[in-house]
C-alpha atoms as a PDB file:
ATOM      1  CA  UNK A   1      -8.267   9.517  -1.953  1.00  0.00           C
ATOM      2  CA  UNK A   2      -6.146   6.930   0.190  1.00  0.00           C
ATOM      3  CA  UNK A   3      -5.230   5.349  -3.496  1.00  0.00           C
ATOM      4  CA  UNK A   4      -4.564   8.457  -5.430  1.00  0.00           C
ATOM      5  CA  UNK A   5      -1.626   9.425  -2.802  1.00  0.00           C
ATOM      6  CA  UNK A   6      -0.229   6.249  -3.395  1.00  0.00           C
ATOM      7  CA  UNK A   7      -0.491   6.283  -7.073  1.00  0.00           C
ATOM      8  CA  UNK A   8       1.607   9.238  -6.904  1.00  0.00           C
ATOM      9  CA  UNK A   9       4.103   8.126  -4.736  1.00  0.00           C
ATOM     10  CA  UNK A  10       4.433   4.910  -6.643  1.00  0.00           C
ATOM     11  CA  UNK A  11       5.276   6.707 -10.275  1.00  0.00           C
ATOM     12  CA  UNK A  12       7.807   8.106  -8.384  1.00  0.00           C
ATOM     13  CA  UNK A  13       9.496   5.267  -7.897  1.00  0.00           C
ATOM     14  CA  UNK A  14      11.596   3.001 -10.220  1.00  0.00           C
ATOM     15  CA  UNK A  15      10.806  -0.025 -10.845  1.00  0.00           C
ATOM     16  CA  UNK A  16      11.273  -2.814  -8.262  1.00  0.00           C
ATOM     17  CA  UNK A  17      11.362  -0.627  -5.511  1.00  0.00           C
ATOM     18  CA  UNK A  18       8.883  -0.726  -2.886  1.00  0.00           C
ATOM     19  CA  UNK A  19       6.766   1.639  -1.089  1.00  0.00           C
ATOM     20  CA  UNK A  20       5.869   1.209   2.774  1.00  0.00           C
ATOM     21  CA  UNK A  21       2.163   2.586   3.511  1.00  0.00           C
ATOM     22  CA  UNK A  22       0.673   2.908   6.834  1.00  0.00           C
ATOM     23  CA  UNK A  23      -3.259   2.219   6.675  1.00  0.00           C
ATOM     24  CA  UNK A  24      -6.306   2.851   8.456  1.00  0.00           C
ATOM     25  CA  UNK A  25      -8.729  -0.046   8.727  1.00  0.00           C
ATOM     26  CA  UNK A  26     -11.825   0.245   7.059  1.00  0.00           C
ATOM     27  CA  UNK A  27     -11.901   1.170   3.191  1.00  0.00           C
ATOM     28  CA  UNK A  28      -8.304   2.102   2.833  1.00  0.00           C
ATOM     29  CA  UNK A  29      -7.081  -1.582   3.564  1.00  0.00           C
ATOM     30  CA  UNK A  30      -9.391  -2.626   1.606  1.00  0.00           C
ATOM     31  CA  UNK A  31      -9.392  -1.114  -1.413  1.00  0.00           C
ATOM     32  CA  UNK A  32      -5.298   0.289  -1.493  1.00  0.00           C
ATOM     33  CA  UNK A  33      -4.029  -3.306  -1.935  1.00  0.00           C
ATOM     34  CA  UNK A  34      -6.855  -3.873  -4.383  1.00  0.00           C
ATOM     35  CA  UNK A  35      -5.406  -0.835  -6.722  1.00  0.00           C
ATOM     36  CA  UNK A  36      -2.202  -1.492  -6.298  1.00  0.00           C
ATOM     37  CA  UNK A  37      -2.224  -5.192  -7.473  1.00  0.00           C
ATOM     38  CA  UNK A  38      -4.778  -3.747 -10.191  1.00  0.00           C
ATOM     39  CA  UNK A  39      -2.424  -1.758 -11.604  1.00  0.00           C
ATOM     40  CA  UNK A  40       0.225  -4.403 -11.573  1.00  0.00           C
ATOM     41  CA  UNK A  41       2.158  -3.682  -8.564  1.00  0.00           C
ATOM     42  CA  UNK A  42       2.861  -6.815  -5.911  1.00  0.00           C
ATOM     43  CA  UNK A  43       2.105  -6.938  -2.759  1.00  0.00           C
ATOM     44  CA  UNK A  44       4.917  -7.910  -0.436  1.00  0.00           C
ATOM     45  CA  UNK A  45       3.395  -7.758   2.749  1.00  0.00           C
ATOM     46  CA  UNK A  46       0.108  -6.505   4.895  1.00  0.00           C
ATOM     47  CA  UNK A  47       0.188  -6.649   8.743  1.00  0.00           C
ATOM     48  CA  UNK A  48      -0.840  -4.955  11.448  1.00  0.00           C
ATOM     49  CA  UNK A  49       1.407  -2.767  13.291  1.00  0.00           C
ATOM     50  CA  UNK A  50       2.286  -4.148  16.764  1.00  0.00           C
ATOM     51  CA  UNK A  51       1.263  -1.389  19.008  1.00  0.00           C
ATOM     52  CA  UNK A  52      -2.451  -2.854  19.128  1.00  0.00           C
ATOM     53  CA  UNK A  53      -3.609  -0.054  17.083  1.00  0.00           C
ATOM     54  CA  UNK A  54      -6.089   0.156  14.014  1.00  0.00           C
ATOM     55  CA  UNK A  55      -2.913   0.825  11.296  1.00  0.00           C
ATOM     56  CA  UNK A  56      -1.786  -1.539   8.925  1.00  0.00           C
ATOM     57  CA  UNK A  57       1.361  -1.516   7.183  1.00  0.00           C
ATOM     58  CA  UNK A  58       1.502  -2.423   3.471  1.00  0.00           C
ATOM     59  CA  UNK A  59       4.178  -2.986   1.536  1.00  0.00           C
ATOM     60  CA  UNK A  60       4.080  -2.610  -2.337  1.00  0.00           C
ATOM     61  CA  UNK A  61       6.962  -3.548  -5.187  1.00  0.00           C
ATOM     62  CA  UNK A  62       6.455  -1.266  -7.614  1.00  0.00           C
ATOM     63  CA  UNK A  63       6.080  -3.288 -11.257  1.00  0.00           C
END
């Protein structure tokens, strides 16, 4: 479901803009920057946020 929201968000976008997603561990950080680079998107970055928590923050260019 994690994917789908993005999905949307990205067609929203224009081209070469990017999209900042915060993630849960687990299946969404796995399988989000999967998708995204699936469907041709780039990933520009994936870290963890710095508060120590479980969230990632991914960064996508839309193609």
């Amino acid at each position: 479901m994690t994917f789908v929201r993005v999905k949307l968000a990205l067609e929203r976008l224009p081209s070469g803009a990017v999209l900042d997603v915060r993630l849960n561990a687990g299946e969404p950080l796995r399988n989000v920057p999967r998708s995204a680079q699936a469907e041709g998107h780039a990933i520009v970055s994936l870290a963890p946020e710095s508060d120590g928590s479980s969230i990632h923050r991914l960064v996508i260019r839309r193609a």
